[in-house]
PDB file of N, CA and C in Angstrom:
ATOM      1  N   UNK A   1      37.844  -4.533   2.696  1.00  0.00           N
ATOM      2  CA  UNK A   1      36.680  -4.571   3.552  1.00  0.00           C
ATOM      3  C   UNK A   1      36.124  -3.176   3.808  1.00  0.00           C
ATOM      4  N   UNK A   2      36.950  -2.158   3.433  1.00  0.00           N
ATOM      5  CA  UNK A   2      36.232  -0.599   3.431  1.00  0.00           C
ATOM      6  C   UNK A   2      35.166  -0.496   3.009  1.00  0.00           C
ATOM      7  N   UNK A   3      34.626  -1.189   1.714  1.00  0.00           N
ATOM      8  CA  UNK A   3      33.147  -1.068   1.057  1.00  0.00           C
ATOM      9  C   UNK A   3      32.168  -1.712   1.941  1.00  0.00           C
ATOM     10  N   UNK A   4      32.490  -3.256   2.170  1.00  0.00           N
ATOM     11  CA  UNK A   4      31.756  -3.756   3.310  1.00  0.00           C
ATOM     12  C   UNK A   4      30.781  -2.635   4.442  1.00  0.00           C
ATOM     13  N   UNK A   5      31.627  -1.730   4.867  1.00  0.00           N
ATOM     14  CA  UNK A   5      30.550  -0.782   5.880  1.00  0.00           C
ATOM     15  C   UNK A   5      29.784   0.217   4.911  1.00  0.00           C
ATOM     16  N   UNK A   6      29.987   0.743   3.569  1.00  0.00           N
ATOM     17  CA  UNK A   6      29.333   1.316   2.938  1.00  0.00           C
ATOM     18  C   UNK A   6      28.413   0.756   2.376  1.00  0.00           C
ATOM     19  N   UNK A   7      27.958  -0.815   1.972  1.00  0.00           N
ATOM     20  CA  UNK A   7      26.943  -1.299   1.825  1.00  0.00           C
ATOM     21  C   UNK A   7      26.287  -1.595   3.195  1.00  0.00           C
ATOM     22  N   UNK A   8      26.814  -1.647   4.442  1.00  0.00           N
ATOM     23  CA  UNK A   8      25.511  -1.903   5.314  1.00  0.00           C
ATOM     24  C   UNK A   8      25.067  -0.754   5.706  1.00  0.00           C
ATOM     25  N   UNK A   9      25.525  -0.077   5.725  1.00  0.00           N
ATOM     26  CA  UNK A   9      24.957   1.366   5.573  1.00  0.00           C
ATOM     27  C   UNK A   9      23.301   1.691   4.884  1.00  0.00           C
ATOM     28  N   UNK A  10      23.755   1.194   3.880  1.00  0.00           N
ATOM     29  CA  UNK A  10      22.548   1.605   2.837  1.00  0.00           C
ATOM     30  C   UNK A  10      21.609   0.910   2.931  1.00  0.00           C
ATOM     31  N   UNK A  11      21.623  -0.483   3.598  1.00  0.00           N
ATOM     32  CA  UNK A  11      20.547  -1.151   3.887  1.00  0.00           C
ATOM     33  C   UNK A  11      19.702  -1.023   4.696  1.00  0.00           C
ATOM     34  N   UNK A  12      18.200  -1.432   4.585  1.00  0.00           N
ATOM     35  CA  UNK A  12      16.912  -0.936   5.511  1.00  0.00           C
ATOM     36  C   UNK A  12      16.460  -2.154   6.545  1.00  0.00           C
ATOM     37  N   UNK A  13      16.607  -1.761   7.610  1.00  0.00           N
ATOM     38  CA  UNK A  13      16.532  -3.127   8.444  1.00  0.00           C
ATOM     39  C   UNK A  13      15.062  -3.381   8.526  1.00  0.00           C
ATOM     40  N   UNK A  14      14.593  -4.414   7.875  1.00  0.00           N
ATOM     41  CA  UNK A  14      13.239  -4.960   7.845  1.00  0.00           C
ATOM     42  C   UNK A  14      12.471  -4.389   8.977  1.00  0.00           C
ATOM     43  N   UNK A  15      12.518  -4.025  10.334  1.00  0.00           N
ATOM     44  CA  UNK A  15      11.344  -3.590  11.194  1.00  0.00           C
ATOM     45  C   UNK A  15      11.017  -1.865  10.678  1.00  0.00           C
ATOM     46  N   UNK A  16      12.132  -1.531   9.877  1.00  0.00           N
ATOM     47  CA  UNK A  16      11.777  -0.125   9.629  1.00  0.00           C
ATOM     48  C   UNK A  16      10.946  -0.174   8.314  1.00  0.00           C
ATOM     49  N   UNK A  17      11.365  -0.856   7.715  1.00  0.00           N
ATOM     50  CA  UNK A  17      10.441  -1.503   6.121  1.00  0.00           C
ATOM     51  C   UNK A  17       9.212  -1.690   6.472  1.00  0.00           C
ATOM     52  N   UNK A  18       9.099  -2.067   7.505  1.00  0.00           N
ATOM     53  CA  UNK A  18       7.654  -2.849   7.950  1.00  0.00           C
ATOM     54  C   UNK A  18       6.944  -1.699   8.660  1.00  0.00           C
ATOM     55  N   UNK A  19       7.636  -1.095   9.138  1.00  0.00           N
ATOM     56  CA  UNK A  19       6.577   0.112   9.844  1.00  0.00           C
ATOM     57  C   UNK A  19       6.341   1.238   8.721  1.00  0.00           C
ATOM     58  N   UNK A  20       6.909   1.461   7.195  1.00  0.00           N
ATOM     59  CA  UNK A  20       6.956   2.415   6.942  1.00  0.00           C
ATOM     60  C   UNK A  20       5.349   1.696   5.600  1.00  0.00           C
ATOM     61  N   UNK A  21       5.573   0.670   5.341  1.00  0.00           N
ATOM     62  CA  UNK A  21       4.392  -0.016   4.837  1.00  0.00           C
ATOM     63  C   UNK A  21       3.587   0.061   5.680  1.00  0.00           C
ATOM     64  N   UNK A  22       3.375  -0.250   6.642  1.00  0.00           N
ATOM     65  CA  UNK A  22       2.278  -0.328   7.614  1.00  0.00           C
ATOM     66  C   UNK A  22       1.571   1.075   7.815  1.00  0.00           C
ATOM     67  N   UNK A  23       2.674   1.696   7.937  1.00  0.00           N
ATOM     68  CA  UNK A  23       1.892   3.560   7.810  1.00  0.00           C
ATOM     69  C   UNK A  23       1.239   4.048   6.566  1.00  0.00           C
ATOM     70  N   UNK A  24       1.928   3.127   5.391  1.00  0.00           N
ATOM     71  CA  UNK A  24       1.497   3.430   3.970  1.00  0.00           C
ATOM     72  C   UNK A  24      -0.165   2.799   4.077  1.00  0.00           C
ATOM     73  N   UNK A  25      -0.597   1.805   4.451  1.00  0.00           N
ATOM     74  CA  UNK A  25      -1.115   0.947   4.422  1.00  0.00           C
ATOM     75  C   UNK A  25      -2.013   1.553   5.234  1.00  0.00           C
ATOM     76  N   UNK A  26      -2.151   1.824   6.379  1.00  0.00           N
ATOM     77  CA  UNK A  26      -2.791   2.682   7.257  1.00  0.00           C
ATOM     78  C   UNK A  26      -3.386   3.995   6.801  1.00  0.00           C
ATOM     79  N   UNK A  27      -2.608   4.804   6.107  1.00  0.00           N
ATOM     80  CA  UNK A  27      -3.061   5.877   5.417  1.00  0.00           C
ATOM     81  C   UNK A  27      -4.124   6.039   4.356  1.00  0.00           C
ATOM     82  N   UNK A  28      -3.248   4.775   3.360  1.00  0.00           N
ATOM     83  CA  UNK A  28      -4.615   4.623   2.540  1.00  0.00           C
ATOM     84  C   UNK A  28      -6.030   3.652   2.892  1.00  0.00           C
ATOM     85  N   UNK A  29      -6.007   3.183   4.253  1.00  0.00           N
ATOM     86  CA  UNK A  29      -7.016   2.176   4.557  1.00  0.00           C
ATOM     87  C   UNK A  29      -7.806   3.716   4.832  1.00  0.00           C
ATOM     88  N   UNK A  30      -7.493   4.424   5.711  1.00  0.00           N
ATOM     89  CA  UNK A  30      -8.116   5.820   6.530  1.00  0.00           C
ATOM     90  C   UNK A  30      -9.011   6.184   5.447  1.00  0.00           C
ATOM     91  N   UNK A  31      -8.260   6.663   3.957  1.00  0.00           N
ATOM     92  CA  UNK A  31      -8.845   7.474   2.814  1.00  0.00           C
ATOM     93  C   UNK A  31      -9.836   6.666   2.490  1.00  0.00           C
ATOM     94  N   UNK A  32      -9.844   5.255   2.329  1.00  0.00           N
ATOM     95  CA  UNK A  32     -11.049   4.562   1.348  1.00  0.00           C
ATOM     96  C   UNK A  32     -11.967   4.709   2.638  1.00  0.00           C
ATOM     97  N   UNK A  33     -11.838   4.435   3.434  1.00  0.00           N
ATOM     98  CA  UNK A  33     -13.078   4.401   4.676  1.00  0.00           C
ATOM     99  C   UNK A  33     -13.672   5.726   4.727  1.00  0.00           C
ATOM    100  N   UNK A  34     -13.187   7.073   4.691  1.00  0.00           N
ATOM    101  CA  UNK A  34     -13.658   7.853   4.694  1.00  0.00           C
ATOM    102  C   UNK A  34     -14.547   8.132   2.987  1.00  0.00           C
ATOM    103  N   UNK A  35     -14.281   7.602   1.865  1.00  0.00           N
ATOM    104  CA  UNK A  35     -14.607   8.130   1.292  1.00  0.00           C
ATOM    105  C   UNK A  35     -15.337   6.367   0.247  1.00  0.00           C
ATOM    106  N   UNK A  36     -15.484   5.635   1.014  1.00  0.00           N
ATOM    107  CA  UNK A  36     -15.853   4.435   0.390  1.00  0.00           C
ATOM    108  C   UNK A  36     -17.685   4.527  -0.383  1.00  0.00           C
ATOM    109  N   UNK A  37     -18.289   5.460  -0.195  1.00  0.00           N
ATOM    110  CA  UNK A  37     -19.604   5.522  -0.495  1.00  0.00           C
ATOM    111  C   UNK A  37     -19.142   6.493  -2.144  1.00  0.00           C
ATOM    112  N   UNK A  38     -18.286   7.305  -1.704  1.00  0.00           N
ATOM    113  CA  UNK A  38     -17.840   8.217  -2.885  1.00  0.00           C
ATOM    114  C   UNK A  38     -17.393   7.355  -4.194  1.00  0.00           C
ATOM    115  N   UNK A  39     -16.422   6.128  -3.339  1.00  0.00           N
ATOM    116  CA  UNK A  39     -16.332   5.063  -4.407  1.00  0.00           C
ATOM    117  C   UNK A  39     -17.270   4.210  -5.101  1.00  0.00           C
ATOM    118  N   UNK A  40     -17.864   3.681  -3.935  1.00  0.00           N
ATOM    119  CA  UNK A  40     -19.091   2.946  -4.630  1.00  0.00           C
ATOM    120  C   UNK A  40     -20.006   3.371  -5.392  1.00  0.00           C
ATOM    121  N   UNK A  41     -20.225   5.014  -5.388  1.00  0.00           N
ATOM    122  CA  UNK A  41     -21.327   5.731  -6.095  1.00  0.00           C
ATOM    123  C   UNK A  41     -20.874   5.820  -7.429  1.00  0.00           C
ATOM    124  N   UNK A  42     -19.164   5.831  -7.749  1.00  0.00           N
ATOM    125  CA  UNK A  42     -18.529   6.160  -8.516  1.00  0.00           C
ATOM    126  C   UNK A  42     -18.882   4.811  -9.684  1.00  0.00           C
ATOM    127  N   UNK A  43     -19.156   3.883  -9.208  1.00  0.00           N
ATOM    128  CA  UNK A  43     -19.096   2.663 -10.289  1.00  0.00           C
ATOM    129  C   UNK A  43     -20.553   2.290 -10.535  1.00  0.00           C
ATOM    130  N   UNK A  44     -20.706   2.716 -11.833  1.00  0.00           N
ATOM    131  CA  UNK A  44     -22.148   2.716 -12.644  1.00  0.00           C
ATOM    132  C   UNK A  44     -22.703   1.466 -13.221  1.00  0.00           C
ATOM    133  N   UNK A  45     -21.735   0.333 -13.653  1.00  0.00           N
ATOM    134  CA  UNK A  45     -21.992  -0.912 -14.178  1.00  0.00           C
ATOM    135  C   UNK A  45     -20.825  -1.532 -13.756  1.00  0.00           C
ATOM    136  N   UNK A  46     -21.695  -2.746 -14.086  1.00  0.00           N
ATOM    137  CA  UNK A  46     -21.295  -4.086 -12.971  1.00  0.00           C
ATOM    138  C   UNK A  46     -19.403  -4.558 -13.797  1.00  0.00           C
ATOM    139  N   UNK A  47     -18.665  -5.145 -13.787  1.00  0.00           N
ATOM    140  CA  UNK A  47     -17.340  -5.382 -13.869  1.00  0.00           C
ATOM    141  C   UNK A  47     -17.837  -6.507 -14.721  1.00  0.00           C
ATOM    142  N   UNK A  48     -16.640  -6.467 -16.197  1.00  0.00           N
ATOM    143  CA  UNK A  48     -17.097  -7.427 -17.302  1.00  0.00           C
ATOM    144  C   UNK A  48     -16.607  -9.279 -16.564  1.00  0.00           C
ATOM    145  N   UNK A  49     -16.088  -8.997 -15.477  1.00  0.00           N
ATOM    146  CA  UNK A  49     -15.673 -10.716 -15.114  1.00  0.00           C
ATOM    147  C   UNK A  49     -16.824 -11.016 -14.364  1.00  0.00           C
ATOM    148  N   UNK A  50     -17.841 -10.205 -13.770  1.00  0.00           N
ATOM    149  CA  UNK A  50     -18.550 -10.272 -12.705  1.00  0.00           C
ATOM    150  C   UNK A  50     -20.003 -11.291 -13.441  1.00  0.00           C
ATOM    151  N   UNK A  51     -20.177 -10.613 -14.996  1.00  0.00           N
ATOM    152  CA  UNK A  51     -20.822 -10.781 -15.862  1.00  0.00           C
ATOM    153  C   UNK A  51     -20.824 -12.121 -16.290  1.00  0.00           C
ATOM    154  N   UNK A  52     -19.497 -12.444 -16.777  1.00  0.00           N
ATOM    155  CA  UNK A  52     -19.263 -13.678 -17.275  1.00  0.00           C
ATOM    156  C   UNK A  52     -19.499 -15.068 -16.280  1.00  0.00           C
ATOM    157  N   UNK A  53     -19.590 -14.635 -14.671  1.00  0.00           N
ATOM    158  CA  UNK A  53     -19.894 -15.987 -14.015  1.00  0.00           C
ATOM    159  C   UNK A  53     -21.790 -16.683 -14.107  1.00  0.00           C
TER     160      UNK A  53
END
């Protein structure tokens, strides 16, 4: 049972998983909002699936 505490060890308890996505997630929501016109200016023609409907 010695290994037993060395694997819970290493494990990530889901509320910390979840906050560290959520910051990921947060960060890059911040960047596209700030720079969402930069994106949109960026795309010159329309998307080949957009075409096909």
């Amino acid at each position: 049972m010695a290994g037993g505490d060395n694997e819970l060890s290493s494990r990530t308890i889901p509320e910390d998983q979840n906050k560290e996505e959520s910051d990921d997630y947060q960060l890059m929501f911040k960047h596209f909002k700030e720079n969402k016109v930069e994106i949109a200016s960026a795309i010159t023609k329309p998307f080949p699936f957009l075409m096909s409907l």
